[in-house]
N, C-alpha and C. Protein backbone atom coordinates (compact mmCIF):
# COMPACT_ATOMS: atom_id res chain seq x y z
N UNK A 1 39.12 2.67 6.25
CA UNK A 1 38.49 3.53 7.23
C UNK A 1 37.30 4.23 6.57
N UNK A 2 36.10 4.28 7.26
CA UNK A 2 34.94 4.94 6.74
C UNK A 2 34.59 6.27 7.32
N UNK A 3 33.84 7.40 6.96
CA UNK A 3 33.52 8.02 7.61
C UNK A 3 32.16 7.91 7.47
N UNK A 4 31.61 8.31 9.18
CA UNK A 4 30.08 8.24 9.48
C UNK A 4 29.37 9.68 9.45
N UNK A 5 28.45 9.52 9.44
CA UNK A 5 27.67 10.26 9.55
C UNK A 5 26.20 10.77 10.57
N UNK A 6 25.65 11.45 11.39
CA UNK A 6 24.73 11.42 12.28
C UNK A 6 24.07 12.59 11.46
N UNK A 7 22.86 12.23 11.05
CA UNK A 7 21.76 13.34 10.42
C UNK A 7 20.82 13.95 11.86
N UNK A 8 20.48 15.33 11.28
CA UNK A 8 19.64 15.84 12.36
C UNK A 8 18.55 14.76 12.80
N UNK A 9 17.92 13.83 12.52
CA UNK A 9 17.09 12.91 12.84
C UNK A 9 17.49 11.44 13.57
N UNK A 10 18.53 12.08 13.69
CA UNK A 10 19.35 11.05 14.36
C UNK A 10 19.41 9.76 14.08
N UNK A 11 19.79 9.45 12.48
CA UNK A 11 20.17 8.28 11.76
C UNK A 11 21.16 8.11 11.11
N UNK A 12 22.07 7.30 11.29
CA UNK A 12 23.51 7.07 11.26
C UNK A 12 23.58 6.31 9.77
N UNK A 13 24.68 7.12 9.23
CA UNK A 13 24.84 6.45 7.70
C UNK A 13 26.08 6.90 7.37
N UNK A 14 26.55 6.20 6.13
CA UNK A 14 28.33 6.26 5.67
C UNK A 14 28.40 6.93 4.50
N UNK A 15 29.36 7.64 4.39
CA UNK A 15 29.74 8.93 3.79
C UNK A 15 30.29 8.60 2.58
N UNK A 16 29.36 8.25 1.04
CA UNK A 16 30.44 8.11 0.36
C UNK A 16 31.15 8.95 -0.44
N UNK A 17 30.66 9.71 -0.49
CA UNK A 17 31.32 10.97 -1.19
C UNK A 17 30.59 12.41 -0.76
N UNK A 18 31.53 13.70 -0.58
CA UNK A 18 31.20 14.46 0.36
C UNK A 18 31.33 16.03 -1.18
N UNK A 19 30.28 16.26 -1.43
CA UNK A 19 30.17 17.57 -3.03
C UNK A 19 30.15 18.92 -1.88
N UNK A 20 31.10 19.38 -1.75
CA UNK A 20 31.58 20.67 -1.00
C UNK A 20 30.60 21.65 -1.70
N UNK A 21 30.98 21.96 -2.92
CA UNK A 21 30.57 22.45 -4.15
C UNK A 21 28.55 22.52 -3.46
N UNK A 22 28.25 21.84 -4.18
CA UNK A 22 27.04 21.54 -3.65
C UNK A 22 26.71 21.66 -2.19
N UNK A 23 27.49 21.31 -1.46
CA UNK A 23 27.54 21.41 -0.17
C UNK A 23 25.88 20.21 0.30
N UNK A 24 26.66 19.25 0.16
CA UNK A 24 25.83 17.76 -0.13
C UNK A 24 26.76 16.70 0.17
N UNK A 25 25.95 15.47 0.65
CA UNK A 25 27.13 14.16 0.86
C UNK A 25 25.97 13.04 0.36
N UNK A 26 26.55 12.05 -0.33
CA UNK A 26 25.92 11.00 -0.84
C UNK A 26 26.74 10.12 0.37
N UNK A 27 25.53 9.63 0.70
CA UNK A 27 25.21 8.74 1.75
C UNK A 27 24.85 7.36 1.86
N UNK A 28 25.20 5.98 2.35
CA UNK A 28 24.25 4.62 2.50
C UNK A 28 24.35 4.16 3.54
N UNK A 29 23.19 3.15 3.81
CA UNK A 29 22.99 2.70 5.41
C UNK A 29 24.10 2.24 5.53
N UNK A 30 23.91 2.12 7.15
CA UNK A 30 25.20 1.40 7.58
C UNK A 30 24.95 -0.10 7.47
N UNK A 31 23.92 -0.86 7.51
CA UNK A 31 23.70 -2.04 7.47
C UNK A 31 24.34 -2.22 6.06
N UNK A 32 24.48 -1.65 5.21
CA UNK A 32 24.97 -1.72 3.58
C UNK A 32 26.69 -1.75 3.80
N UNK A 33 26.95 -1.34 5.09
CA UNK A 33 28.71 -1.61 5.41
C UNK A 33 29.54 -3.02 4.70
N UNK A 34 28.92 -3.66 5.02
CA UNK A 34 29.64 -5.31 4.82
C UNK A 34 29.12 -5.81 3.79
N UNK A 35 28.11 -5.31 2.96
CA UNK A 35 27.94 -6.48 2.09
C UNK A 35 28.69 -6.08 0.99
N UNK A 36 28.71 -5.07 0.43
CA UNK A 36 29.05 -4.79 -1.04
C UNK A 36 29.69 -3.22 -0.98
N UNK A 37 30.68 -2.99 -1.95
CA UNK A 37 30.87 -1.55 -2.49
C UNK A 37 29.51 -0.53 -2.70
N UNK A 38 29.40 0.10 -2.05
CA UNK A 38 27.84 0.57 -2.20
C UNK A 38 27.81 1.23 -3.94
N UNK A 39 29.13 1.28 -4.58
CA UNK A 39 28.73 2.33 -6.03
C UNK A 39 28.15 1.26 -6.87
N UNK A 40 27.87 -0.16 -6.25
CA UNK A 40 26.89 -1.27 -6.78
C UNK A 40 25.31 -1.00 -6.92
N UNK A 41 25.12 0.41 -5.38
CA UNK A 41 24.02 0.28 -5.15
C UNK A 41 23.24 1.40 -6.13
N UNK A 42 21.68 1.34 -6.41
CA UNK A 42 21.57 2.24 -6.85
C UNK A 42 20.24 3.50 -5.28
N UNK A 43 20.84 2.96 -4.50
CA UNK A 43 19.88 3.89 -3.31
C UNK A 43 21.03 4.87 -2.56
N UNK A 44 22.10 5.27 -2.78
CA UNK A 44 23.04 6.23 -2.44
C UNK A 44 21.88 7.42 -2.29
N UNK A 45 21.74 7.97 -0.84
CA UNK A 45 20.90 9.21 -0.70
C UNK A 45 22.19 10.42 -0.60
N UNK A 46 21.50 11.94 -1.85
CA UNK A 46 21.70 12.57 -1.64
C UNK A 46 21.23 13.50 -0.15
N UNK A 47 21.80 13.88 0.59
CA UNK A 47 21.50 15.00 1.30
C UNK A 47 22.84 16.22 2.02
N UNK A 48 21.73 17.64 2.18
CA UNK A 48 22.34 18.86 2.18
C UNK A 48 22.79 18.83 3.22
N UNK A 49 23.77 19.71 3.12
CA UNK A 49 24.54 20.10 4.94
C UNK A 49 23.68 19.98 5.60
N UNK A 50 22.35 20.62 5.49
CA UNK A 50 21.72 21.41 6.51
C UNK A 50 21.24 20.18 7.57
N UNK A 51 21.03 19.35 6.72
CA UNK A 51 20.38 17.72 7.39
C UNK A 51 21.43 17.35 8.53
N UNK A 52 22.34 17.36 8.23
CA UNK A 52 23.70 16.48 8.75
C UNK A 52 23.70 17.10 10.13
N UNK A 53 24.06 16.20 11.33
CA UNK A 53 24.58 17.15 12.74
C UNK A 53 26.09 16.77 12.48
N UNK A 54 26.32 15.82 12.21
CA UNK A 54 27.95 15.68 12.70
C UNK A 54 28.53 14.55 11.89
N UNK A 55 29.71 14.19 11.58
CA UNK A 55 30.94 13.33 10.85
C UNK A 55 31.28 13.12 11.48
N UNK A 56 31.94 11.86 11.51
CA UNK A 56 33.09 11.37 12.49
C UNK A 56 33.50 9.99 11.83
N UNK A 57 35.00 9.57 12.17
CA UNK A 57 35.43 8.36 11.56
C UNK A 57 35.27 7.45 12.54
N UNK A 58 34.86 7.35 13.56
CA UNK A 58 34.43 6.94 15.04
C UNK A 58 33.28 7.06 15.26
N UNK A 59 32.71 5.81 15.02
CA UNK A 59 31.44 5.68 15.06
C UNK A 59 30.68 5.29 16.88
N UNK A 60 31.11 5.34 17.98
CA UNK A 60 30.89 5.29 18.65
C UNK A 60 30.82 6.81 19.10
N UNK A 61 31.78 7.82 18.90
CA UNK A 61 31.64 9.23 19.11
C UNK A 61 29.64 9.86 18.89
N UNK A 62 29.27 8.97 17.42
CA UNK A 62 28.18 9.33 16.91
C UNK A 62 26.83 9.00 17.26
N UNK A 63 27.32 8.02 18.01
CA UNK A 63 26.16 6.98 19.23
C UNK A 63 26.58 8.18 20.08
N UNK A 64 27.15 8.18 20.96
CA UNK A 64 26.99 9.46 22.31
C UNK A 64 26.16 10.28 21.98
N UNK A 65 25.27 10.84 23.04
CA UNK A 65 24.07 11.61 23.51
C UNK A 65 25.24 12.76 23.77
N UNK A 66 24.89 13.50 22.92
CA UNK A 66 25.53 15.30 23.79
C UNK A 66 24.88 16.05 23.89
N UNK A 67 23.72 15.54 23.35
CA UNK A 67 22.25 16.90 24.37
C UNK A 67 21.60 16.40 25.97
C-alpha cells in the first residue's frame, strides 16, 4: 500500500518517507510507481508541509475536486 500525496499545485506524487521532525516528506512521481524501488532513484523531492494540501492512501480521493 502506498501513500499519495496532492501538493498545493495540484500534482500528485508518492510519499516515501514522511521527516515529522523537519516537518518535510520526500516524495517521487507517480509515473516512477511501477518501475523500480524509488531509493534506486536519485530525484526523491524534498518538500515542506506547507506545499502539501492533502495525503491519502486512496488515490482517487486525491483526483476529486473539493473546491
Amino acid at each position: 500500500m502506498h501513500t499519495y500525496c496532492k501538493l498545493k499545485n495540484g500534482k500528485i506524487m508518492v510519499v516515501w518517507s514522511d521527516n515529522q521532525t523537519e516537518e518535510t516528506m520526500e516524495l517521487y512521481k507517480l509515473s516512477e510507481l511501477d518501475i523500480a524501488s524509488p531509493r534506486f532513484y536519485k530525484n526523491l523531492t524534498t518538500v515542506p508541509y506547507s506545499k502539501i494540501d492533502r495525503t491519502d492512501t486512496n488515490l482517487s480521493v486525491l483526483n476529486y475536486n473539493y473546491y
